[in-house]
Protein backbone atom coordinates (compact mmCIF):
# COMPACT_ATOMS: atom_id res chain seq x y z
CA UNK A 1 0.00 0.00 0.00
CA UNK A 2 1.18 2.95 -0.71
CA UNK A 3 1.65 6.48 1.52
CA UNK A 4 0.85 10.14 1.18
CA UNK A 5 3.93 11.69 -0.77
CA UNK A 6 7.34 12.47 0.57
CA UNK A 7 6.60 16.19 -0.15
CA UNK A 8 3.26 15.74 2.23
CA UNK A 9 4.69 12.71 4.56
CA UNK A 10 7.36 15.15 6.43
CA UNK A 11 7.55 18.85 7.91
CA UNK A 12 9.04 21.24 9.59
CA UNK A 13 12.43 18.96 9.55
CA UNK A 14 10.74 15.98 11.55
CA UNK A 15 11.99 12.70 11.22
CA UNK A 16 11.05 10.33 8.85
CA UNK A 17 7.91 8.22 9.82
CA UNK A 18 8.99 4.38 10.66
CA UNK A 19 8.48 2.60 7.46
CA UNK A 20 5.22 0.56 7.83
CA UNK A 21 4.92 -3.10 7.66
CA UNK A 22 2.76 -4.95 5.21
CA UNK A 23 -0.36 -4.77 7.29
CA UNK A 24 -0.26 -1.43 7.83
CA UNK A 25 -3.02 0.98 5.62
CA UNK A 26 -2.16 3.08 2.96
CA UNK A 27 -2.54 6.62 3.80
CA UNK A 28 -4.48 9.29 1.38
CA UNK A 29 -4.30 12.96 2.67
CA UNK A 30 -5.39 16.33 1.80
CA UNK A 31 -5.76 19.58 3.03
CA UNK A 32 -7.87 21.20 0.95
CA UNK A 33 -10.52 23.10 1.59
CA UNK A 34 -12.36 22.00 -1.59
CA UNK A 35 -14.19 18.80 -1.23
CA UNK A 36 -13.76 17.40 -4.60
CA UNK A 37 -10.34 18.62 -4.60
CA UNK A 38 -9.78 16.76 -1.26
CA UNK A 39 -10.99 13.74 -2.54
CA UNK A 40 -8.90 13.61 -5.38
CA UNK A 41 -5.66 14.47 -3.95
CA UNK A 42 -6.48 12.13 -1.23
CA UNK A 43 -7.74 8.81 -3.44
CA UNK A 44 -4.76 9.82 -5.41
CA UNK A 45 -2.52 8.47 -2.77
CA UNK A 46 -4.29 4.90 -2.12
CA UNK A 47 -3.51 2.10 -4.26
CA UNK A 48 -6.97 0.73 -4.66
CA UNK A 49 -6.08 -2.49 -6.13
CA UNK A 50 -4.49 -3.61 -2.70
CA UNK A 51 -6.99 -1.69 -0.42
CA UNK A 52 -10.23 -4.03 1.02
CA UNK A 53 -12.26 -1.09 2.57
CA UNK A 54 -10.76 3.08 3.19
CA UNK A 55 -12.05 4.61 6.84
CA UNK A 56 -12.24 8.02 5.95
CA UNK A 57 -12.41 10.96 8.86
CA UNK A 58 -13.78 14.10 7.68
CA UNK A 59 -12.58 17.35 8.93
CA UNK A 60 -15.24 20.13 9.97
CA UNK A 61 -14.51 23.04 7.36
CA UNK A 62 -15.37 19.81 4.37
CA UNK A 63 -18.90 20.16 3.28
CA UNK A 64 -19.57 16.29 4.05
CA UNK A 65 -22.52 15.65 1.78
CA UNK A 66 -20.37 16.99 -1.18
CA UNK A 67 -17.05 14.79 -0.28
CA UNK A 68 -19.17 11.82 0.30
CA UNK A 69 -20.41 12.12 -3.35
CA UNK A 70 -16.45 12.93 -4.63
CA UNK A 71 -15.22 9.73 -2.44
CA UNK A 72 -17.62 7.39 -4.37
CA UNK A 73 -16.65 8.96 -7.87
CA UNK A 74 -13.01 8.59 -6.89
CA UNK A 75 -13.10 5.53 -5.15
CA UNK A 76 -15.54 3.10 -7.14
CA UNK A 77 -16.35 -0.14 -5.89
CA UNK A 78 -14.32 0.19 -2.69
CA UNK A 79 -16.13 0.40 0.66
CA UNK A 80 -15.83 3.97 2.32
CA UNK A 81 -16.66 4.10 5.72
CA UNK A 82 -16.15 7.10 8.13
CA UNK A 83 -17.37 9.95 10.00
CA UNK A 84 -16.96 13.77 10.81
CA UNK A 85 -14.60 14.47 13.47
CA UNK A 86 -13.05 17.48 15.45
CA UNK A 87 -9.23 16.51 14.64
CA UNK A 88 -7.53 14.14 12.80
CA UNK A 89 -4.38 12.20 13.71
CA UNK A 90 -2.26 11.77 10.48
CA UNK A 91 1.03 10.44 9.58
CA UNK A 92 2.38 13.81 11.29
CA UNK A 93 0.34 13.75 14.47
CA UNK A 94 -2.63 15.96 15.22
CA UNK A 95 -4.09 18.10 12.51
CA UNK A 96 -7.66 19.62 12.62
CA UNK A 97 -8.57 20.35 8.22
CA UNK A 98 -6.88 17.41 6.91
CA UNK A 99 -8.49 14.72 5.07
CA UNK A 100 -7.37 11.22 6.25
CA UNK A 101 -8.04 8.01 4.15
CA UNK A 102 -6.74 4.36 5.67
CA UNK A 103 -6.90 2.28 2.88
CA UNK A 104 -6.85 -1.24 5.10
CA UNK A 105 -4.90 -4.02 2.60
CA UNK A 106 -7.07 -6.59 0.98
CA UNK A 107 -3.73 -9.16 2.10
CA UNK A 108 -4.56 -8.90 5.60
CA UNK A 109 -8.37 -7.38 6.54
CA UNK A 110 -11.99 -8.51 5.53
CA UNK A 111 -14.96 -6.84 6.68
CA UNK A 112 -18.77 -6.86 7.25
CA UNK A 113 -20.89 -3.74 7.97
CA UNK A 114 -24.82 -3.19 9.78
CA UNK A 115 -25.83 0.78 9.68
CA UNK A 116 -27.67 1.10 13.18
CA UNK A 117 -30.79 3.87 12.69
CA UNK A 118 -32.29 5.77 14.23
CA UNK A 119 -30.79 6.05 17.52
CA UNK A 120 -33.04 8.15 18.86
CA UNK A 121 -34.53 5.59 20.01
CA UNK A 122 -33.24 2.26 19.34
CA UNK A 123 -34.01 -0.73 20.42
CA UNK A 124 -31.26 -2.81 22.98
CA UNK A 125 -32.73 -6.13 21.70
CA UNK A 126 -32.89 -5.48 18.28
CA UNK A 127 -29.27 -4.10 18.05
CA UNK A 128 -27.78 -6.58 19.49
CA UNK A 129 -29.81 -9.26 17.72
CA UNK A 130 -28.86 -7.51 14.51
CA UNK A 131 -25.06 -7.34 15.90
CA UNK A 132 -25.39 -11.40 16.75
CA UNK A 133 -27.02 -12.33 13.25
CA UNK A 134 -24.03 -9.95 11.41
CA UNK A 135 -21.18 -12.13 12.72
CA UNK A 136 -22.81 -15.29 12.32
CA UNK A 137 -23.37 -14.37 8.38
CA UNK A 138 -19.69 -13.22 8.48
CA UNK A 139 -17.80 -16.43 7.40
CA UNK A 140 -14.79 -16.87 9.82
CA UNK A 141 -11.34 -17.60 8.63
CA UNK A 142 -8.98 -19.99 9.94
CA UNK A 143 -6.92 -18.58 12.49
CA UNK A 144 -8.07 -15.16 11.90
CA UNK A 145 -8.96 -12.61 15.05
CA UNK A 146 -12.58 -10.75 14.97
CA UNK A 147 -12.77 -7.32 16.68
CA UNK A 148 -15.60 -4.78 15.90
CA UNK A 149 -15.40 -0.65 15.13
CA UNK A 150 -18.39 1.58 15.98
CA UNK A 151 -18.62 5.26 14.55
CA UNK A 152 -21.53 6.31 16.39
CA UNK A 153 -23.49 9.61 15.96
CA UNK A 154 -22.12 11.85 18.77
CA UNK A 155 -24.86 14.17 19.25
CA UNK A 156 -27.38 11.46 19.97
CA UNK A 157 -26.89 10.74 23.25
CA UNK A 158 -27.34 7.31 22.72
CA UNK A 159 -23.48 5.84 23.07
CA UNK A 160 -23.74 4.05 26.57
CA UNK A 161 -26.68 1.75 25.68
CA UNK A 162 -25.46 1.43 22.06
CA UNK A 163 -22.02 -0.46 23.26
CA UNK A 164 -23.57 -2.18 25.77
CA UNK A 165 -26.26 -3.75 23.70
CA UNK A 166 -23.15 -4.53 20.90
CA UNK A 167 -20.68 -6.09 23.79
CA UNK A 168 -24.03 -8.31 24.87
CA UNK A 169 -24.82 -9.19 20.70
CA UNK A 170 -20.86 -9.92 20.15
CA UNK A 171 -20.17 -11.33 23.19
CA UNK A 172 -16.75 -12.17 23.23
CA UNK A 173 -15.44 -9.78 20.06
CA UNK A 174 -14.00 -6.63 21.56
CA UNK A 175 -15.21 -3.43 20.36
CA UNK A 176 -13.78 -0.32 20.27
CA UNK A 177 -14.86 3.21 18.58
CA UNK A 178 -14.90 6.89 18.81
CA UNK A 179 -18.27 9.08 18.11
CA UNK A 180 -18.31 11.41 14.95
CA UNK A 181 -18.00 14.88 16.23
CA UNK A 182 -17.81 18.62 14.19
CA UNK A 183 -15.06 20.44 15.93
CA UNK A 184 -16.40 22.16 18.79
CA UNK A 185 -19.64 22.95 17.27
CA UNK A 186 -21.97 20.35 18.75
CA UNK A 187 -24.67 21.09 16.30
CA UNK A 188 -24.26 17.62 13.30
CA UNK A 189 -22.43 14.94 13.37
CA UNK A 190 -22.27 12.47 9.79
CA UNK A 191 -21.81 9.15 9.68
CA UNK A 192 -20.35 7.82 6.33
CA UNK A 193 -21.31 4.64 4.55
CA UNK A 194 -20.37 3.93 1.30
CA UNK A 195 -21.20 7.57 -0.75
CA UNK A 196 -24.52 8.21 2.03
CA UNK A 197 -24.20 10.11 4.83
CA UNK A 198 -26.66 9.57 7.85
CA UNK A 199 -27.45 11.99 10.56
CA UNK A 200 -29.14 9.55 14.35
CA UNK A 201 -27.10 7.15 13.70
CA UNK A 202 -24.15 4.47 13.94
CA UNK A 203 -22.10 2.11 11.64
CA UNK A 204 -20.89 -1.41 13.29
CA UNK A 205 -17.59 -2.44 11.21
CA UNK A 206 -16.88 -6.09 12.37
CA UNK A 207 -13.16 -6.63 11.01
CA UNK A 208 -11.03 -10.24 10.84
CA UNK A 209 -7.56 -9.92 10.78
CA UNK A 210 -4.86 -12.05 10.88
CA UNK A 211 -2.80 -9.19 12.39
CA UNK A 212 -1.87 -9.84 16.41
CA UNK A 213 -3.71 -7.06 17.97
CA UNK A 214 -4.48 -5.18 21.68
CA UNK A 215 -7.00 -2.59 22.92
CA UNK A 216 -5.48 0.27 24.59
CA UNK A 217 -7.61 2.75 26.79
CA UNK A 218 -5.79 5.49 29.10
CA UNK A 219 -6.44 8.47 30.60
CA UNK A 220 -4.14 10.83 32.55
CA UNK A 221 -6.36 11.90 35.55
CA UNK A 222 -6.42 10.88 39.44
CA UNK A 223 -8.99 11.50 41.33
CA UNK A 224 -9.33 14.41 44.62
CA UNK A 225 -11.02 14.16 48.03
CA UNK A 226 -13.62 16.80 46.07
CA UNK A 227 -16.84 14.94 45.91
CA UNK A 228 -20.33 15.78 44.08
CA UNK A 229 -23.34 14.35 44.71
CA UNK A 230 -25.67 14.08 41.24
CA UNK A 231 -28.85 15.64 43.09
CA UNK A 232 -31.32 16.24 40.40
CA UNK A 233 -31.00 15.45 36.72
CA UNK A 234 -32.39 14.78 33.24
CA UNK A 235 -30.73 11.48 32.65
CA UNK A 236 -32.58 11.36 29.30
CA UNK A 237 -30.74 14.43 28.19
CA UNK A 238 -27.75 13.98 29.87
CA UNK A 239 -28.25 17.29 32.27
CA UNK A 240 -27.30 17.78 35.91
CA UNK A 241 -29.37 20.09 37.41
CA UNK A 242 -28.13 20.12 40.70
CA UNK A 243 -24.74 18.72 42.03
CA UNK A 244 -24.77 18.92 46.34
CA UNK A 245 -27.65 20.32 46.62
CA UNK A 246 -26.55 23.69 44.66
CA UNK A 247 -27.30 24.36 41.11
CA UNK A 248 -25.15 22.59 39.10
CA UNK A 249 -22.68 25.10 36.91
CA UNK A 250 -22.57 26.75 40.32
CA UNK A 251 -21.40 24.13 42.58
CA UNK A 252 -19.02 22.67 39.63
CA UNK A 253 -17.36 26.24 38.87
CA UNK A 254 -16.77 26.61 43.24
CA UNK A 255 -15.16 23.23 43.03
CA UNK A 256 -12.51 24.38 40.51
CA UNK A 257 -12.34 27.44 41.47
CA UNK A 258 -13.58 29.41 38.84
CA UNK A 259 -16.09 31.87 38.15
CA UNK A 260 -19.52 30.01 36.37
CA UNK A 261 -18.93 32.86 33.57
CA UNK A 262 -15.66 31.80 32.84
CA UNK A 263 -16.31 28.01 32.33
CA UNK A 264 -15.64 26.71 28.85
CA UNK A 265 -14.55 23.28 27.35
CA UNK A 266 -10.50 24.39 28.45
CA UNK A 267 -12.19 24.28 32.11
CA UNK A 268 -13.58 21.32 31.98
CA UNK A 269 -10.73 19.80 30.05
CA UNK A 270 -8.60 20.52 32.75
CA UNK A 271 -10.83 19.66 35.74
CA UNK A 272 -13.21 16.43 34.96
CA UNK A 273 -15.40 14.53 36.90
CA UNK A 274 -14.61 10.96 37.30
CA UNK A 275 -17.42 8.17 38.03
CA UNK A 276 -15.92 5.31 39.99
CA UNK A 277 -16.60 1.51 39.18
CA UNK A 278 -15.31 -1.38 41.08
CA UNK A 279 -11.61 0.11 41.60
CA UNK A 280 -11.61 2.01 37.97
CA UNK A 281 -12.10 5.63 37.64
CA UNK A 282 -14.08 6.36 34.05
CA UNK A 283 -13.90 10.16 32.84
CA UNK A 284 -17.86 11.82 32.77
CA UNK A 285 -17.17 14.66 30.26
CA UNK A 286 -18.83 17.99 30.63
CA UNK A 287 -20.14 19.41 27.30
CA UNK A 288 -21.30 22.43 28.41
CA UNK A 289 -23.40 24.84 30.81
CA UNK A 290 -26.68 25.58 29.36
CA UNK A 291 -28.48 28.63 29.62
CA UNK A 292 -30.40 27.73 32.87
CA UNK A 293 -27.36 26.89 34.76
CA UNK A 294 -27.47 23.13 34.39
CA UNK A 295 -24.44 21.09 32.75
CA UNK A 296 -24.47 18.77 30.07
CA UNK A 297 -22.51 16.03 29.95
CA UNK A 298 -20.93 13.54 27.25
CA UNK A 299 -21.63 10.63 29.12
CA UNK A 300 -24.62 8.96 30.94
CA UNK A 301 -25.01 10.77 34.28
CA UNK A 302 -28.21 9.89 36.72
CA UNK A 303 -29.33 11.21 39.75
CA UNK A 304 -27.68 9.96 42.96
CA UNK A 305 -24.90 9.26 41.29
CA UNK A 306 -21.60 10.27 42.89
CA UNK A 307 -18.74 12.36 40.67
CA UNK A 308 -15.11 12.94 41.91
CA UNK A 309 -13.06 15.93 41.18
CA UNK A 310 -10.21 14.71 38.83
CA UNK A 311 -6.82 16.03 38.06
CA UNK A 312 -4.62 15.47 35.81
CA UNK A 313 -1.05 13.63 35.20
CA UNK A 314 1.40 14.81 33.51
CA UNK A 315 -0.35 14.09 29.67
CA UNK A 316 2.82 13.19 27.65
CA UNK A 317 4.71 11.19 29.69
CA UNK A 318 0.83 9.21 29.97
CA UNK A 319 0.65 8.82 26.62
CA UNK A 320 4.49 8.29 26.08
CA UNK A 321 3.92 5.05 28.50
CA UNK A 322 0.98 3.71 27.39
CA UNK A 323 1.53 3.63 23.47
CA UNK A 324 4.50 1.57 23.60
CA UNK A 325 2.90 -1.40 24.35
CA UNK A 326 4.84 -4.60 22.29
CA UNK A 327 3.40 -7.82 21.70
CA UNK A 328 4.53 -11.34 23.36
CA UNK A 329 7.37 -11.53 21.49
CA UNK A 330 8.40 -7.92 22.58
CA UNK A 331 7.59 -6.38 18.96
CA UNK A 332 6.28 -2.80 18.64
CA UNK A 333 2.29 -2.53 17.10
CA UNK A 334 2.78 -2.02 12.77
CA UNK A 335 0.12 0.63 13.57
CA UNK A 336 -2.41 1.77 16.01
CA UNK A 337 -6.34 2.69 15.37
CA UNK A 338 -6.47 5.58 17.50
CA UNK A 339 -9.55 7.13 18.74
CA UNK A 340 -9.02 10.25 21.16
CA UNK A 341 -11.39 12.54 22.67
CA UNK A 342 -11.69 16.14 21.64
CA UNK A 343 -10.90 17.35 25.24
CA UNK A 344 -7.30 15.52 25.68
CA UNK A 345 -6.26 17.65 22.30
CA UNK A 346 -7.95 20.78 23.89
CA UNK A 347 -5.71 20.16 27.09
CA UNK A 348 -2.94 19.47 24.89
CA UNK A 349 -3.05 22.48 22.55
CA UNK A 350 -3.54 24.76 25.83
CA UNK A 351 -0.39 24.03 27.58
CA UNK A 352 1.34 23.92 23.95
CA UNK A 353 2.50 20.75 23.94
CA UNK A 354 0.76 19.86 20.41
CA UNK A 355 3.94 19.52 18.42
CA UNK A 356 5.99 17.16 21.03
CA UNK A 357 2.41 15.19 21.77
CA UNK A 358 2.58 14.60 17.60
CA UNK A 359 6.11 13.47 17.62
CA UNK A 360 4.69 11.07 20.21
CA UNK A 361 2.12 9.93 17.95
CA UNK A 362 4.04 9.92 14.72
CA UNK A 363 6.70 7.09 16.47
CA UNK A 364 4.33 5.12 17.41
CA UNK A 365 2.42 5.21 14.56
CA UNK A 366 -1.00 6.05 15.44
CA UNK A 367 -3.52 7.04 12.68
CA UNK A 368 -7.29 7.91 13.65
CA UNK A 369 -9.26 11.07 14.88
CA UNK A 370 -10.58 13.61 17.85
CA UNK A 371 -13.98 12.05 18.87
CA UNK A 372 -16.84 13.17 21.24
CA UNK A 373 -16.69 10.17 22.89
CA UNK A 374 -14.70 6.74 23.01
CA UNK A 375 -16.23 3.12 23.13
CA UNK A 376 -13.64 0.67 24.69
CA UNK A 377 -15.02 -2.96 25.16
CA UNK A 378 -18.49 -2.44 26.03
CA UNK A 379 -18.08 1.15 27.99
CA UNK A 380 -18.58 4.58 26.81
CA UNK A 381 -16.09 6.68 28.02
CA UNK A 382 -14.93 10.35 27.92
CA UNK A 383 -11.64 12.63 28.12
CA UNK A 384 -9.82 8.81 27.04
CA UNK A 385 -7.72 7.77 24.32
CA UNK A 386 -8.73 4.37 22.74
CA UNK A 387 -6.69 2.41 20.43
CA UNK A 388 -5.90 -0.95 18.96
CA UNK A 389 -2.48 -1.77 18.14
CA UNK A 390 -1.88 -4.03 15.82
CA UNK A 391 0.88 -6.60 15.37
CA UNK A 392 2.39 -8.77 12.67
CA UNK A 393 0.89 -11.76 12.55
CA UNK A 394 2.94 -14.95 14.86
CA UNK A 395 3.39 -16.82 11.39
CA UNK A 396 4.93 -14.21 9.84
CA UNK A 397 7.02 -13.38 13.22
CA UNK A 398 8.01 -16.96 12.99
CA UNK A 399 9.35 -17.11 9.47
């Protein structure tokens, strides 16, 4: 498969990218803010006679309807599947208007797809009946490993039943996913199947492989001795009305020690709320504060439930650690499907760290994009990167 070009691959005097293995995708990149033009440059780069499917994460400037159409004219008869996102992660690291095909080698992948809609509502049964009939139609191949992708809608508010009625259809095939986001607008989201986009809605991507591979999921945040009690919410709509008895935005912003006025997504990417289960701390993501005073969250919240201050680790050295993750035989990942929240980039571009953070992600060759929201084997999670690293495969190891 073959990469973006030289003249696109390397800049501002970086070192060259690792050379991929044979498993790894091709990469097709553009930066243009014309989407036919995009799609051009960008299918230009794949080699299509190698490529089984092409993910395909959209920045937000791309009019998506009109670079859906320009995909499927550029890329006939090869599966596109995708979604809008608020960042990419490219051969170079983070980028927010790029363009970023994964062609996934025809050698090494095979696929089966189910487009979940509406979300709003669904229904737990049928999903995961539809996710248990899907990979029993999917013919298994000898010696082969099964994991599943989700793109899911990130507006819908719908993420935390959707995994868990997947992880209960799959049963024992991991999933892992990020949900389709537009920058920081929060007003559409697109989900991408082959040339149609869909607004309320998700795509399921089961995948066999006979790559090695791992799930990663990591955040960077401990949690306080400040404690909030959930004391009246929406759960439907994801709002907290009232966190100790206080109205929420209030009680939140006296926590962190900031003025309600002055709260904004770099506030609550610095100070999160963490929801404890069993001895694991998950990340509860605040969206925003809405124009009554309550805050709205990423994540399922409930009243009664009990949130804990977080606060954060040092975020390179986290994600320094946790990406170099080798297989049994000690062998670094070919690449890594990487799917990291919005807020962690947020965090990162505040305290300027985006251009060592990229270096980061360049060595260990992660490719994905910025979601709204992270799936990671049957949990919806915020504020969290999730990955899968994959490996050569042990017969090729053993050659």
């Amino acid at each position: 498969m073959r990469g973006p070009s030289s003249a696109s691959s390397v800049r501002d005097g970086a070192a060259p990218r690792p050379d991929p293995g044979p498993g790894t995708p091709g990469v097709g990149l553009s930066r243009s803010a014309d989407p036919a033009r995009a799609a051009s440059e960008a299918a230009a780069q794949i080699d299509r006679t190698q490529a089984r499917f092409v993910l395909a994460f959209i920045p937000d400037r791309l009019a998506c309807a009109s670079l859906a159409e320009a995909l499927a004219q550029q890329l006939p008869g090869l599966p596109v599947f995708g979604c809008s996102s608020a960042g990419q992660i490219t051969p170079e690291g983070y980028e927010d208007d790029a363009l970023l095909l994964l062609a996934f080698p025809r050698a090494h992948f095979r696929c089966a797809t189910r487009l979940i809609r509406p979300l709003s509502p669904f229904s737990i049964e049928e999903v995961s009946t539809e996710a248990r009939r899907l990979a029993a139609q999917f013919a298994h191949s000898a010696r082969w490993n099964r994991l599943a992708l989700i793109f899911a809608d990130g507006l819908s508010k719908q993420e935390d039943l959707l995994v868990a009625a997947l992880a209960a259809g799959l049963e024992d095939v991991p999933v892992f996913g990020g949900s389709a986001a537009d920058a920081l607008r929060f007003r559409e989201t697109a989900i991408l199947q082959d040339g149609a986009l869909h607004r309320d809605a998700a795509l399921l991507v089961l995948i066999e492989t006979d790559l090695e591979f791992r799930g990663l999921g990591f955040d960077h945040f401990l949690p306080t001795e400040h404690l909030m009690v959930v004391t009246e919410a929406v759960p439907e709509e994801r709002l907290v009305l009232e966190l100790n008895g206080a109205p929420a935005a209030e009680e939140y912003a006296r926590l962190v020690g900031s003025p309600v006025e002055a709260l904004s997504p770099q506030v609550f990417a610095e100070h999160p709320v963490l929801v404890r289960n069993n001895s694991i701390y998950h990340v509860r993501a605040i969206q925003k504060v809405t124009e009554t005073g309550a805050l709205s969250f990423l994540s399922a919240i409930d009243d009664g439930l009990l949130l804990t201050l977080g606060r954060g680790r040092e975020i390179l050295r986290t994600l320094e650690d946790e990406l170099a993750v080798t297989d049994a035989a000690g062998r670094g990942p070919e690449f890594i499907l990487g799917f990291d929240c919005f807020l962690r980039k947020l965090e990162i571009g505040q305290k300027q760290l985006t251009a060592p953070a990229s270096e980061i992600l360049r060595r260990h060759r992660v490719l994905g994009f910025n979601t709204y929201g992270e799936q990671h084997c049957g949990v919806h999670v915020n504020q969290t990167f999730v990955g899968v690293a994959f490996f050569e495969p042990r017969t090729r190891g053993l050659a």
